[in-house]
Protein backbone atom coordinates (compact mmCIF):
# COMPACT_ATOMS: atom_id res chain seq x y z
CA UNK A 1 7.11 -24.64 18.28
CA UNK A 2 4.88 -27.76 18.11
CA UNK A 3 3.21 -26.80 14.87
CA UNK A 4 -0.20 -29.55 15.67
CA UNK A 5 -0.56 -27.89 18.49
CA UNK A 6 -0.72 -24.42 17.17
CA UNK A 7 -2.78 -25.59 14.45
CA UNK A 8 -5.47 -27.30 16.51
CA UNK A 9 -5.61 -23.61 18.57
CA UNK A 10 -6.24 -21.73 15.16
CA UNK A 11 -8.90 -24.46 13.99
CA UNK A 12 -10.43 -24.26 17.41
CA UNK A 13 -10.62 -20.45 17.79
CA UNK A 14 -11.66 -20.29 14.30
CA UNK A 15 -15.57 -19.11 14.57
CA UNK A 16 -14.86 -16.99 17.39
CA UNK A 17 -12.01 -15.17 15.41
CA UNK A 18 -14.37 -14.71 12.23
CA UNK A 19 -17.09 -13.47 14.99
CA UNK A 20 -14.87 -10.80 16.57
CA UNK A 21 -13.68 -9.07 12.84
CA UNK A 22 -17.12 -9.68 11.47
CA UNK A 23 -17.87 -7.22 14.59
CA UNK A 24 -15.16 -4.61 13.89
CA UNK A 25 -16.13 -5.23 10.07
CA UNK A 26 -19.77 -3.39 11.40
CA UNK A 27 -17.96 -0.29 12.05
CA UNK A 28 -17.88 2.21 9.03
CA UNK A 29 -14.31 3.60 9.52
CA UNK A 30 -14.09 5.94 6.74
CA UNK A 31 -11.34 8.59 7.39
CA UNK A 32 -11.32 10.52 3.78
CA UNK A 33 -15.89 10.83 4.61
CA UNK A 34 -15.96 13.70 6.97
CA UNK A 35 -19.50 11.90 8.20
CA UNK A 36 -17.58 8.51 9.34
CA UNK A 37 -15.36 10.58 11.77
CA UNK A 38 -16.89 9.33 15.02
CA UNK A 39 -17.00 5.77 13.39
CA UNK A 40 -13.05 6.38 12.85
CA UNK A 41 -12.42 7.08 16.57
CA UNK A 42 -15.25 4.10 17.93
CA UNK A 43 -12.92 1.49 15.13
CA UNK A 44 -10.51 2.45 17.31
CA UNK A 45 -11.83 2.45 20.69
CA UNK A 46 -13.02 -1.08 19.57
CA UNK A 47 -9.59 -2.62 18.71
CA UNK A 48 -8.15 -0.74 22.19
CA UNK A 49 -10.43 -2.80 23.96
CA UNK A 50 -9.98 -6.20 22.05
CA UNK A 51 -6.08 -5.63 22.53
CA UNK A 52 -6.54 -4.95 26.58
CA UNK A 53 -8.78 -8.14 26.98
CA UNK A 54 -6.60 -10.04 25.09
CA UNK A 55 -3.49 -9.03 27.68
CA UNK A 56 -1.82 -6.43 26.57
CA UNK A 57 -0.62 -4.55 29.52
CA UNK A 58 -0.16 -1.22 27.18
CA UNK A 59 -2.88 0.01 25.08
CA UNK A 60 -3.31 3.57 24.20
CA UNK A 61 -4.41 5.78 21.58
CA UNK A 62 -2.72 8.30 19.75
CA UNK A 63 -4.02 11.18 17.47
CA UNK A 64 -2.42 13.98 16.20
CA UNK A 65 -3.54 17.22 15.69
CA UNK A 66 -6.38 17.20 12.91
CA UNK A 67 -5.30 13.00 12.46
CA UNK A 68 -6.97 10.35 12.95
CA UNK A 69 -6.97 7.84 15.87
CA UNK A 70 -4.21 5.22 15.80
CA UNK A 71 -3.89 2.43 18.31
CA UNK A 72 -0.79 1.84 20.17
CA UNK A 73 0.03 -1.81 21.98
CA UNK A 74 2.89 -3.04 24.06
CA UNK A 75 3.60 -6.22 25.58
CA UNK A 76 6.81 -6.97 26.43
CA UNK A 77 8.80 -10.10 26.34
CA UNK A 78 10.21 -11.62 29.15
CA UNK A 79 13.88 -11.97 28.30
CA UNK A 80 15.13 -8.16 28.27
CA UNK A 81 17.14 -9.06 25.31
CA UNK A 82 14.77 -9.84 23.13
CA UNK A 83 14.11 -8.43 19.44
CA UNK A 84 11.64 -5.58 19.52
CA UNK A 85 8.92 -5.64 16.90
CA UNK A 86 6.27 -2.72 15.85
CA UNK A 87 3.50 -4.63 13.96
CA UNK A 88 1.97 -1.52 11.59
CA UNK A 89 -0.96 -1.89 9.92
CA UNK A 90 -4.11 0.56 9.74
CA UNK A 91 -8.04 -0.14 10.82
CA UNK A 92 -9.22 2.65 8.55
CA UNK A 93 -11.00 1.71 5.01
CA UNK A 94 -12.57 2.81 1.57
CA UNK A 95 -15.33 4.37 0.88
CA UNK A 96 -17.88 1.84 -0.25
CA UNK A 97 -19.15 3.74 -3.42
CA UNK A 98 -20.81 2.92 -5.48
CA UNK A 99 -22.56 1.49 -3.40
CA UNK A 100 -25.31 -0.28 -6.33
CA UNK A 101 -21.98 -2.36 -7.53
CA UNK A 102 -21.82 -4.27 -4.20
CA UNK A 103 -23.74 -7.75 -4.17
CA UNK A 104 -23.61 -7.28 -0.53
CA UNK A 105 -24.03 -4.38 2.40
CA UNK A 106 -20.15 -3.61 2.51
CA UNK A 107 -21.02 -3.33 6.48
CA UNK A 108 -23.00 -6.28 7.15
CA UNK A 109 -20.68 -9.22 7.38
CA UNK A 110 -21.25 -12.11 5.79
CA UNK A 111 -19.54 -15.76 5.22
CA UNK A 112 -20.17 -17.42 2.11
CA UNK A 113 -17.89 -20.22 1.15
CA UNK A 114 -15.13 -19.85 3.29
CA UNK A 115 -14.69 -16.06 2.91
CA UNK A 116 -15.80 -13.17 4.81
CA UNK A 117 -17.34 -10.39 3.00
CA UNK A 118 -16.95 -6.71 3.81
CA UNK A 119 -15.59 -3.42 3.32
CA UNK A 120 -11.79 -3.84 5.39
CA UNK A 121 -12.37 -7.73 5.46
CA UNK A 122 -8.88 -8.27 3.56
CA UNK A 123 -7.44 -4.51 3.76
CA UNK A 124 -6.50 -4.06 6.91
CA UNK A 125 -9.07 -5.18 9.44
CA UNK A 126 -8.39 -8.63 8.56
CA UNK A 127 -4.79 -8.73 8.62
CA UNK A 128 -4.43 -7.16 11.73
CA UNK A 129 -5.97 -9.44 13.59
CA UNK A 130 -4.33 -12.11 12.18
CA UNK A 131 -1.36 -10.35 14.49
CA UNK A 132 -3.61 -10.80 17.73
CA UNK A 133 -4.60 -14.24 16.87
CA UNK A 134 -1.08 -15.09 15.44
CA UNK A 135 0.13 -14.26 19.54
CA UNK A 136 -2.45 -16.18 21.17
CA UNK A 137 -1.38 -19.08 19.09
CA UNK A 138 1.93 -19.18 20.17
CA UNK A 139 1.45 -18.38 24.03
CA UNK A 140 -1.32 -21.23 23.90
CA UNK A 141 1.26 -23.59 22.29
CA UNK A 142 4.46 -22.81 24.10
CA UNK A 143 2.53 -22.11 27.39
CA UNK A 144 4.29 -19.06 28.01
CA UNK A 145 3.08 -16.18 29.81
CA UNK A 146 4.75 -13.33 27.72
CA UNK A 147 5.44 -13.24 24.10
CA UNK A 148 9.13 -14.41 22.40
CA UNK A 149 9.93 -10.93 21.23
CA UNK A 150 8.55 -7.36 22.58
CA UNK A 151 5.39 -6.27 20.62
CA UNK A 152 4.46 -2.40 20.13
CA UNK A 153 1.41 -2.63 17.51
CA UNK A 154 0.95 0.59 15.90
CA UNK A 155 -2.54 0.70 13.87
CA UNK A 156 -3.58 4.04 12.21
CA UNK A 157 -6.49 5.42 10.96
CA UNK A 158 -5.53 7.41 8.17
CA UNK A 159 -3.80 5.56 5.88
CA UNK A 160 -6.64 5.26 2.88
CA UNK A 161 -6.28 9.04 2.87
CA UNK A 162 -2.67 8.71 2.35
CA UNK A 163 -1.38 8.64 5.90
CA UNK A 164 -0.85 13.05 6.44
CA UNK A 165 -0.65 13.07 9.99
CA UNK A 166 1.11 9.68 10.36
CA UNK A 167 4.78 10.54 10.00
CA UNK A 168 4.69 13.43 12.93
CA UNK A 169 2.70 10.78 14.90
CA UNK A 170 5.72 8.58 14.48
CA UNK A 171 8.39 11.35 15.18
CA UNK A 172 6.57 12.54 18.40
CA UNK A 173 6.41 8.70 19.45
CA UNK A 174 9.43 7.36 18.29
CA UNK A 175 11.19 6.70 21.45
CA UNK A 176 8.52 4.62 22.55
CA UNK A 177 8.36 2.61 19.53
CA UNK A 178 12.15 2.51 18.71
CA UNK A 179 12.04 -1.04 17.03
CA UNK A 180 14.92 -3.76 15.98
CA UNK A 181 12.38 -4.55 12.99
CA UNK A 182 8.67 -3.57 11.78
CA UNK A 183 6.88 -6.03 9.94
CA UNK A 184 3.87 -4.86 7.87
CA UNK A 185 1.05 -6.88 7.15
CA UNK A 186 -0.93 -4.82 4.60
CA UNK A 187 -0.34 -6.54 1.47
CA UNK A 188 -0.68 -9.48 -0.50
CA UNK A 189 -0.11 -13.03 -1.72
CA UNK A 190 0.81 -13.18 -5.36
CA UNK A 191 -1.54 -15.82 -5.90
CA UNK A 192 -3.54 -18.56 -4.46
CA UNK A 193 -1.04 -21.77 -3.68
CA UNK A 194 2.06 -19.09 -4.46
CA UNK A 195 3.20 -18.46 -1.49
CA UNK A 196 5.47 -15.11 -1.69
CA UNK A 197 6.55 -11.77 0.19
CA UNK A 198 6.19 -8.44 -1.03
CA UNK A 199 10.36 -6.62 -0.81
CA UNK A 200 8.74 -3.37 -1.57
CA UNK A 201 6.02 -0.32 -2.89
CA UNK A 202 6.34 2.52 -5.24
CA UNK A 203 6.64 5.91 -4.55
CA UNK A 204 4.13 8.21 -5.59
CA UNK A 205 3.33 11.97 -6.77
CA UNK A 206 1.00 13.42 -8.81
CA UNK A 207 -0.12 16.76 -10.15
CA UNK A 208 -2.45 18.74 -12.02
CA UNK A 209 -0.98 21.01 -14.90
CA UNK A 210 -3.03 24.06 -16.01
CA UNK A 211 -2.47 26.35 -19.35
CA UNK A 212 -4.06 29.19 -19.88
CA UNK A 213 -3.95 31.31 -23.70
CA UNK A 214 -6.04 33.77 -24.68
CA UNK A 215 -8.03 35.27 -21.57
CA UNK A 216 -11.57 34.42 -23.68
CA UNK A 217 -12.53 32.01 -26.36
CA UNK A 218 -11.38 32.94 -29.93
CA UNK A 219 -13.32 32.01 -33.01
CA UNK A 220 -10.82 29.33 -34.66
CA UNK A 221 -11.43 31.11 -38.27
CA UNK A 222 -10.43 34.29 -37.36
CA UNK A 223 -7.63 33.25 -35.06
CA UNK A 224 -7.09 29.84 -35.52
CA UNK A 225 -3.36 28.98 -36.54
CA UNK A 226 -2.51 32.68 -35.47
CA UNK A 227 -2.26 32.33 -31.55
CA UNK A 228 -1.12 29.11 -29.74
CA UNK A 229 -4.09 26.96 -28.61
CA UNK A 230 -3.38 25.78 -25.08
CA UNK A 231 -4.80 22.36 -26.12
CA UNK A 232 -2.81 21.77 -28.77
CA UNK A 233 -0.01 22.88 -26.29
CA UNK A 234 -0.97 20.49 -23.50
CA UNK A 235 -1.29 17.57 -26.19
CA UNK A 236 2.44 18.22 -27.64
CA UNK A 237 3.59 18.83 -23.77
CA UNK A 238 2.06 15.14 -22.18
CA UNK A 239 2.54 12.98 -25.49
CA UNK A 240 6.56 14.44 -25.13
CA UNK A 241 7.14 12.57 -21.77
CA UNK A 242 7.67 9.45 -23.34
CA UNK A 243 9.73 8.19 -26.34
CA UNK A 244 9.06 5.42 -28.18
CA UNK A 245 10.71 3.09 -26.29
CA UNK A 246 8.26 3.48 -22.91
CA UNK A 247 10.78 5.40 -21.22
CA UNK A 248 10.14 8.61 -19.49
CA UNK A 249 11.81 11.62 -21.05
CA UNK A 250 12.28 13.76 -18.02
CA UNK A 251 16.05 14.58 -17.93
CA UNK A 252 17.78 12.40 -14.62
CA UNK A 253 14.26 10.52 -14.25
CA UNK A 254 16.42 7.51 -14.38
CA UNK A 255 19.43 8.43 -12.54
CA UNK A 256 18.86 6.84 -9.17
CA UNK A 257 16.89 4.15 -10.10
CA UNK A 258 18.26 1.07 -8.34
CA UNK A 259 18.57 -1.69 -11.12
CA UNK A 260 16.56 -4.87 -10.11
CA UNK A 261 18.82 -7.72 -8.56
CA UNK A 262 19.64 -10.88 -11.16
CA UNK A 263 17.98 -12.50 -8.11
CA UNK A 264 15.09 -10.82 -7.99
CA UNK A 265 15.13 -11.13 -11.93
CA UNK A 266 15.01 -15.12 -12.05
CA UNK A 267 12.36 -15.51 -9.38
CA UNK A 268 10.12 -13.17 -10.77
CA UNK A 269 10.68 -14.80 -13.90
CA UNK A 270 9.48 -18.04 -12.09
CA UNK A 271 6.12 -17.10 -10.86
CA UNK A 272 3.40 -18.39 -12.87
CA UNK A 273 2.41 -15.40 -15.11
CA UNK A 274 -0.23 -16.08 -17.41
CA UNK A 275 -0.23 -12.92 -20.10
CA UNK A 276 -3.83 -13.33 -21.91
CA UNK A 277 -5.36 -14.11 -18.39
CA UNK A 278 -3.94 -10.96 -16.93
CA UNK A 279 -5.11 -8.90 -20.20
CA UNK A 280 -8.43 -10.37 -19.42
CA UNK A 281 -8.30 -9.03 -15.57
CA UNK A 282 -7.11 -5.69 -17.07
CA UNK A 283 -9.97 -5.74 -19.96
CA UNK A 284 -6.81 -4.65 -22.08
CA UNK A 285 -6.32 -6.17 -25.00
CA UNK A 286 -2.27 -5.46 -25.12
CA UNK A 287 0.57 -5.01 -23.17
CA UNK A 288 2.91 -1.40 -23.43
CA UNK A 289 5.86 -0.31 -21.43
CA UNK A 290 9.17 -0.11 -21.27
CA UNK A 291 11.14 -1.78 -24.00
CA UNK A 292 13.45 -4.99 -22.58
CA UNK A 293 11.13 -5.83 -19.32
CA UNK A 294 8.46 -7.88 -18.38
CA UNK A 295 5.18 -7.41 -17.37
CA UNK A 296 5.91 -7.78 -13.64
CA UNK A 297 9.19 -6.09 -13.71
CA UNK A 298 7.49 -2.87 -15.67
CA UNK A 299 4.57 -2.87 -12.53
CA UNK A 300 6.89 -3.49 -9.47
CA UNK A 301 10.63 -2.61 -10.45
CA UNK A 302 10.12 0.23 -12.97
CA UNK A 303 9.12 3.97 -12.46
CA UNK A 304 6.64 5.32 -14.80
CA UNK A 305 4.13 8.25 -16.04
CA UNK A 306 1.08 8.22 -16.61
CA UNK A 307 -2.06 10.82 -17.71
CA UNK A 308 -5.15 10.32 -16.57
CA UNK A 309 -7.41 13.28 -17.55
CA UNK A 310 -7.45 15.92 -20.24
CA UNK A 311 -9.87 18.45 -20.31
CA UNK A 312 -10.48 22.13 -21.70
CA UNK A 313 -12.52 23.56 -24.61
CA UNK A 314 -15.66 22.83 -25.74
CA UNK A 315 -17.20 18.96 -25.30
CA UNK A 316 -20.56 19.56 -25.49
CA UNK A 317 -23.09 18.10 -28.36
CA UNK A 318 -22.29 19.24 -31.70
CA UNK A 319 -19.46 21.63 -32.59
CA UNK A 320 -18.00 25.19 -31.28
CA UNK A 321 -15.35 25.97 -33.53
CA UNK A 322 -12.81 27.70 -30.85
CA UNK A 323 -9.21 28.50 -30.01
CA UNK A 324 -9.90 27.78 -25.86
CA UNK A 325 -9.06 29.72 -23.28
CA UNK A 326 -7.76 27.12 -20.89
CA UNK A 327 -6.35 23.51 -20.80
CA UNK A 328 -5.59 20.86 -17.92
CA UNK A 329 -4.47 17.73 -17.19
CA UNK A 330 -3.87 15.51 -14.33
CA UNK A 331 -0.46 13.26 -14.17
CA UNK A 332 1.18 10.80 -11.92
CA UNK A 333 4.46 9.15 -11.37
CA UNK A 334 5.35 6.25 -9.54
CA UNK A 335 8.23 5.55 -8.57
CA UNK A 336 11.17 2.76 -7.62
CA UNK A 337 14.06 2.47 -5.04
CA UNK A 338 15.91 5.43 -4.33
CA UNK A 339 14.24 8.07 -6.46
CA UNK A 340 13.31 11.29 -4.66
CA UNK A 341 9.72 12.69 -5.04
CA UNK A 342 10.89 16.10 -4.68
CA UNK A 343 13.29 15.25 -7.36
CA UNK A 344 10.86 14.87 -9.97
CA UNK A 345 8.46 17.54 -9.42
CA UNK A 346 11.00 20.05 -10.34
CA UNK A 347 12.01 18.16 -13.08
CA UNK A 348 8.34 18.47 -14.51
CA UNK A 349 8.61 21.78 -13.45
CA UNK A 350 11.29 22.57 -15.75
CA UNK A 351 10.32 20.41 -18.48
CA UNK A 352 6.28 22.32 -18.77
CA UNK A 353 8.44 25.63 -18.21
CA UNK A 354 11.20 24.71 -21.67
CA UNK A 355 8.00 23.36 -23.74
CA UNK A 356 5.58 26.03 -22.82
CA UNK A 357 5.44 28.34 -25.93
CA UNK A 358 4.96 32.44 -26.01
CA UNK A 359 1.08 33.29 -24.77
CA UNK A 360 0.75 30.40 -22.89
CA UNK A 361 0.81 30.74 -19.06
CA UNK A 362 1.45 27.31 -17.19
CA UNK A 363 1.02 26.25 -13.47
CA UNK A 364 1.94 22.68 -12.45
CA UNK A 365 0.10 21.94 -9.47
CA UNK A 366 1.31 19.07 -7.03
CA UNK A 367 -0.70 17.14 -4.48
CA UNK A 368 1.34 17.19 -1.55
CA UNK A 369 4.92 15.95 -0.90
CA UNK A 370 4.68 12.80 -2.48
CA UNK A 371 5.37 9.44 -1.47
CA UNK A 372 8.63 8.03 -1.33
CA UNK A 373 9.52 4.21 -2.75
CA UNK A 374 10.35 1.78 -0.18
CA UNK A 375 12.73 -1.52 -0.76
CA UNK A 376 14.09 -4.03 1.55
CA UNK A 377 17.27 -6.27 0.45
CA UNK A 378 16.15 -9.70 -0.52
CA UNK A 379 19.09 -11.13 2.01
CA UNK A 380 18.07 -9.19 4.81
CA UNK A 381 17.71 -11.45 8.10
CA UNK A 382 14.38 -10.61 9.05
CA UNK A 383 13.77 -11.25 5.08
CA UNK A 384 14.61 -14.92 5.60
CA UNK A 385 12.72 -15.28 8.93
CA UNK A 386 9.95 -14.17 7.07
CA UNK A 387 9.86 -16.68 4.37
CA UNK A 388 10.86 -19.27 7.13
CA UNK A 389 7.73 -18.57 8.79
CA UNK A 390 5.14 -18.89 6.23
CA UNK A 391 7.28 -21.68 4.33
CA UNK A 392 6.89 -23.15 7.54
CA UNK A 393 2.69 -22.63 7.52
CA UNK A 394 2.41 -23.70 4.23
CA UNK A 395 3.93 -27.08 4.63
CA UNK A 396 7.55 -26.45 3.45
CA UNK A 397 6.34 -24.58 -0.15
CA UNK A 398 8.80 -21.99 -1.59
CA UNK A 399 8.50 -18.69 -0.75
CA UNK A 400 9.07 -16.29 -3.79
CA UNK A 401 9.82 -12.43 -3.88
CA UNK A 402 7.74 -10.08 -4.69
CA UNK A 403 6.90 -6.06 -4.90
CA UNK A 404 3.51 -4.13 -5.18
CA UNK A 405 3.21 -1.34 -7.97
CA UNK A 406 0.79 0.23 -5.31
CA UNK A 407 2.61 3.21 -2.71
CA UNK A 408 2.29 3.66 0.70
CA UNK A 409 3.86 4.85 4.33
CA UNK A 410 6.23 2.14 4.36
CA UNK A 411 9.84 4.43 3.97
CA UNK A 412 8.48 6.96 6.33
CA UNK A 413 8.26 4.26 8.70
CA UNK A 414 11.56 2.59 8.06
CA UNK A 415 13.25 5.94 8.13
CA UNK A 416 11.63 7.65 11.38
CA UNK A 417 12.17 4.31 13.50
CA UNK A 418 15.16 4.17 12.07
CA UNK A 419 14.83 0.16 11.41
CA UNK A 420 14.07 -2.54 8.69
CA UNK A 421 10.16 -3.24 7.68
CA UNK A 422 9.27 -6.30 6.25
CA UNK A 423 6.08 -7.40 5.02
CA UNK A 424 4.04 -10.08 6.06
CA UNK A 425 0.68 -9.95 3.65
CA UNK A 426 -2.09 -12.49 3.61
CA UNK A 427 -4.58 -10.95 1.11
CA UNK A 428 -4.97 -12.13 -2.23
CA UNK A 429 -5.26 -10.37 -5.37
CA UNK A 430 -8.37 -11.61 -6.13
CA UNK A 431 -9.92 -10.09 -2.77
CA UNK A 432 -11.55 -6.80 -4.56
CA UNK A 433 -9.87 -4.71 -1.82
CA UNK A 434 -11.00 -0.59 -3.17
CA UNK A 435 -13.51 -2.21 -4.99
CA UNK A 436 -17.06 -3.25 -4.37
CA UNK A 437 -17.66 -6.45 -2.87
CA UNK A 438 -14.13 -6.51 -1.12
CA UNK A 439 -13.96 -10.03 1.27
CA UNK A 440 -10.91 -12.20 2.48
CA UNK A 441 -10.52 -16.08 2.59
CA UNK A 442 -10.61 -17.41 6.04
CA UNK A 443 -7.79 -20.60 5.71
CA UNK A 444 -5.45 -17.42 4.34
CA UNK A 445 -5.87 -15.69 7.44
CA UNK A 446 -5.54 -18.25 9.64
CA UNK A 447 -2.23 -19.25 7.75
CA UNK A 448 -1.05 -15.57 8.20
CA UNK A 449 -1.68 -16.19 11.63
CA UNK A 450 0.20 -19.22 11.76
CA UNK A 451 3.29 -17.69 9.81
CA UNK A 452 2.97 -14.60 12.38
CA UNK A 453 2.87 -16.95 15.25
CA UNK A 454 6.49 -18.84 14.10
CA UNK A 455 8.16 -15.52 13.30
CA UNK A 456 8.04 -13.86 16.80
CA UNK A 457 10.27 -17.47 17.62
CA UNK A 458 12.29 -17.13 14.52
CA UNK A 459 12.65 -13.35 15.00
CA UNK A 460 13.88 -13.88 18.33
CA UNK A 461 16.37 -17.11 17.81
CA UNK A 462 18.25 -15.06 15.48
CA UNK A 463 18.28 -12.19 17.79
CA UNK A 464 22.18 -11.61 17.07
CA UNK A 465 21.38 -11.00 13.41
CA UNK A 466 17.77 -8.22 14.12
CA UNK A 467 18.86 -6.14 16.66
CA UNK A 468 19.84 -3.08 16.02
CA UNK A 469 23.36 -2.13 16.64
C-alpha cells in the first residue's frame, strides 16, 4: 500500500468526513431514554444509507424483539479466499445529563481546535466511521474495485444499556456473519503519542443486598444491644469482603483468575505512568488495592469489589435514636480472564447467607446475568497485524499492550461467532466519553483510519495464519 497516497486521500476527504459525523453527531440516539427511541431507529436509518452510498452492496437492519436497531453491512472481497472480518462497534450513546455541566449543546457539533465536540463524537460514532473512511482509503489507493478482505459491519444500538438483546441478535444471525476475525473499535489509546492496543475488558456483575430486622423501628434504649441492628449487620457483612491485603475474601474468587503474562507485565511496566498526575485525574489523594501490583495491573488485570451505596435508618437533620427496620447496599464486581459471573453471585450468595445473624432476613438482588471478561493472547496473529497497522500509521512507533478496567459485549461476541476479536481503538482518555463535554481529536481519527485501511491488506496477506480452520 503506497502509504502518500493514502495519506493525501485522508487529508483530502478530511472536511467532508468531519461534515458527515458532525451530521450523524445531530441525531440524539439515546437507547436507555425511552423518549430518544425514534432517534435510535433514524441513527440507524442514517448510517444504512451512508453505508449504501458509499458501495456496500449489503446493508440491512436488524432488531430484535424489544432491541434496538443494529446495522448490518457486507461487501465482499474479490478473491473467495479471503479473510472475513465483522467490524462491531455501536451508534447508540449516553445520556447527556446533566446537561448545565456541558460547555457545549452535546447535539450541536462543533470544531474547536482540531477536535469535534459532541455527545458519541469519540464513543462510537466516531470510530465507526473511521471503518468507512479507513475502506475508501484503501480502494482509492490500490484502485481496486472490492475490498482486500470480506467486510460484514455489525453496529448496534444498545450497547450503552448494556447490550440485552445483542447476543440473540448474534445467535439468530450468526451464519451470516460467521467471521475468521472481529476487530472492535470501541476503545482507546493509552495516551496521546503512546500508541497501544487494548488485549481485553472486565467482566461485570453487580447487585443490591437488602436486610431486613425488626418489622418496625425500635427505640435504641429500650432495645438497643438486645436485637441485631440490620445496619450494624450490613456494615460487618461489606467491610468482611476484603482483608487487609486488598484481596477479596469470597471463597474460590481467585481460582480461575488467569495470572497476567511476564510479557504483559514488562510492557505495562513501560508505559509512562505518572502516579501524582493520575491521583490528580482521580481527585484521590492515595492509591489502595491489592498488595504486590501496580496501579495499572490492579485496574486492567485484577478482579475486584467494590460498594457503592449504603443506606437504611434514619439520615435526616438531627438525631432519631433507633434500632432500623431495614438496611441496603449496592455492590459490584469486576472481573478478569476466565472467571464466571454466575460463579460469583452464588458465592455472595453464600457468603450474606453464613454472615447473616438470627432475626435478620437477607435478599441479594442481582442485575441481570452479568458480563463476562474478555482476553485475547498477546501473540495472536491478528494481534500482530494489528500493531503492524497502526505502527505502520504512526510512523514506525511501538505499539504497547494494553486492557480497559471498563466491561462490555466483547466475549459474547467472540464466543457466538465463534472467532478472535481484536481491538482497534482511536479514542483517547482524555476525550470525556460518559461525561459532559465528550469530543474526539480529528488527526486520531484519521490515523485510526489509516491503521484500519493497512489492516484489511495485512489481515489478508497473512490469510494462512486468520482463517478459521
Amino acid at each position: 500500500m503506497d502509504r502518500e497516497a493514502v495519506r493525501r486521500y485522508l487529508a483530502e476527504q478530511r472536511d467532508a468526513f468531519v461534515a458527515q459525523l458532525g451530521e450523524w453527531l445531530r441525531i440524539p440516539s439515546v437507547w436507555t431514554d425511552p423518549a430518544h427511541a425514534d432517534d435510535v431507529r433514524r441513527s440507524a436509518e442514517w448510517l444504512a444509507a451512508v453505508l449504501r452510498s458509499a458501495g456496500f452492496p449489503t446493508v440491512e437492519v436488524w432488531t430484535a424483539p424489544s432491541g434496538a436497531p443494529a446495522v448490518f453491512a457486507e461487501w465482499p472481497a474479490e478473491d473467495p479466499g479471503a479473510p472475513t472480518v465483522v467490524v462491531y462497534g455501536h451508534h447508540d450513546v449516553q445520556p447527556v445529563d446533566p446537561v448545565e455541566a456541558w460547555t457545549f449543546a452535546p447535539f450541536e457539533p462543533a470544531i474547536v481546535d482540531d477536535r469535534i465536540l459532541g455527545r458519541g463524537a469519540s464513543d462510537d460514532k466516531g470510530q465507526v466511521l473511521c471503518h468507512l473512511l479507513g475502506l475508501q482509503a484503501n480502494l482509492a489507493a490500490s484502485g481496486r474495485q472490492q475490498p482486500p478482505v470480506t467486510l460484514r459491519l455489525l453496529i448496534e444500538g444498545e450497547e450503552e444499556s448494556g447490550s440485552p438483546t445483542f447476543a440473540e441478535l448474534l445467535r439468530a444471525h450468526r451464519d451470516r456473519l460467521a467471521p475468521d476475525v472481529i476487530v472492535v473499535s470501541d476503545s482507546a489509546m493509552y495516551a496521546p503519542g503512546v500508541v497501544s492496543v487494548c488485549l481485553g475488558m472486565r467482566g461485570l456483575t453487580d447487585c443490591q443486598i437488602d436486610l431486613h430486622g425488626p418489622d418496625v423501628d425500635l427505640h435504641s434504649g429500650t432495645f438497643g444491644g438486645a436485637v441485631p441492628n440490620p445496619l450494624t449487620v450490613l456494615a460487618r457483612l461489606l467491610a468482611g469482603l476484603h482483608d487487609d491485603h486488598g484481596q477479596v475474601t469470597l471463597p474460590g474468587f481467585y481460582d480461575h483468575v488467569r495470572p497476567i503474562s511476564a510479557q504483559e507485565r514488562e510492557m505495562i511496566s513501560r508505559l509512562p505512568f505518572d502516579e501524582s498526575t493520575w491521583l490528580a485525574q482521580a481527585a484521590s489523594r492515595a492509591t489502595y488495592g491489592e498488595d504486590g501490583f501496580s496501579t495499572l495491573e490492579r485496574i486492567w488485570t485484577r478482579p475486584t469489589c467494590e460498594i457503592h451505596g449504603i443506606w437504611g435508618g434514619y439520615t435526616g437533620p438531627g438525631h432519631k435514636t433507633i434500632i432500623p427496620t431495614d438496611a441496603h447496599a449496592k455492590v459490584s464486581f469486576r472481573l478478569v480472564a476466565d472467571q464466571d459471573p454466575a460463579s460469583v453471585q452464588e458465592a455472595l450468595r453464600r457468603y450474606v447467607a453464613e454472615h447473616v445473624p438470627a432475626g435478620i432476613t437477607a435478599t441479594v438482588t442481582f442485575f441481570g446475568p452479568g458480563v463476562r471478561p474478555y482476553l485475547v493472547p498477546a501473540d495472536h496473529p491478528a494481534v500482530a497485524a494489528t500493531c503492524r497497522a497502526l505502527s505502520a500509521a504512526f510512523d514506525g512507533a511501538e505499539v504497547f499492550f494494553t486492557r480497559e478496567g471498563g466491561s462490555g459485549p466483547e466475549a459474547d461476541i467472540a464466543e457466538i461467532l465463534g472467532a478472535p476479536l481484536v481491538f482497534l481503538g482511536i479514542g483517547l482518555p482524555t476525550d470525556r466519553y460518559h461525561a459532559p463535554d465528550e469530543h474526539a481529536h480529528i488527526p486520531m481519527l484519521l490515523k485510526g483510519a489509516e491503521a484500519i485501511c493497512y489492516l484489511w491488506d495485512d489481515l489478508a496477506a497473512h490469510r494462512d495464519d486468520v482463517v478459521r480452520r
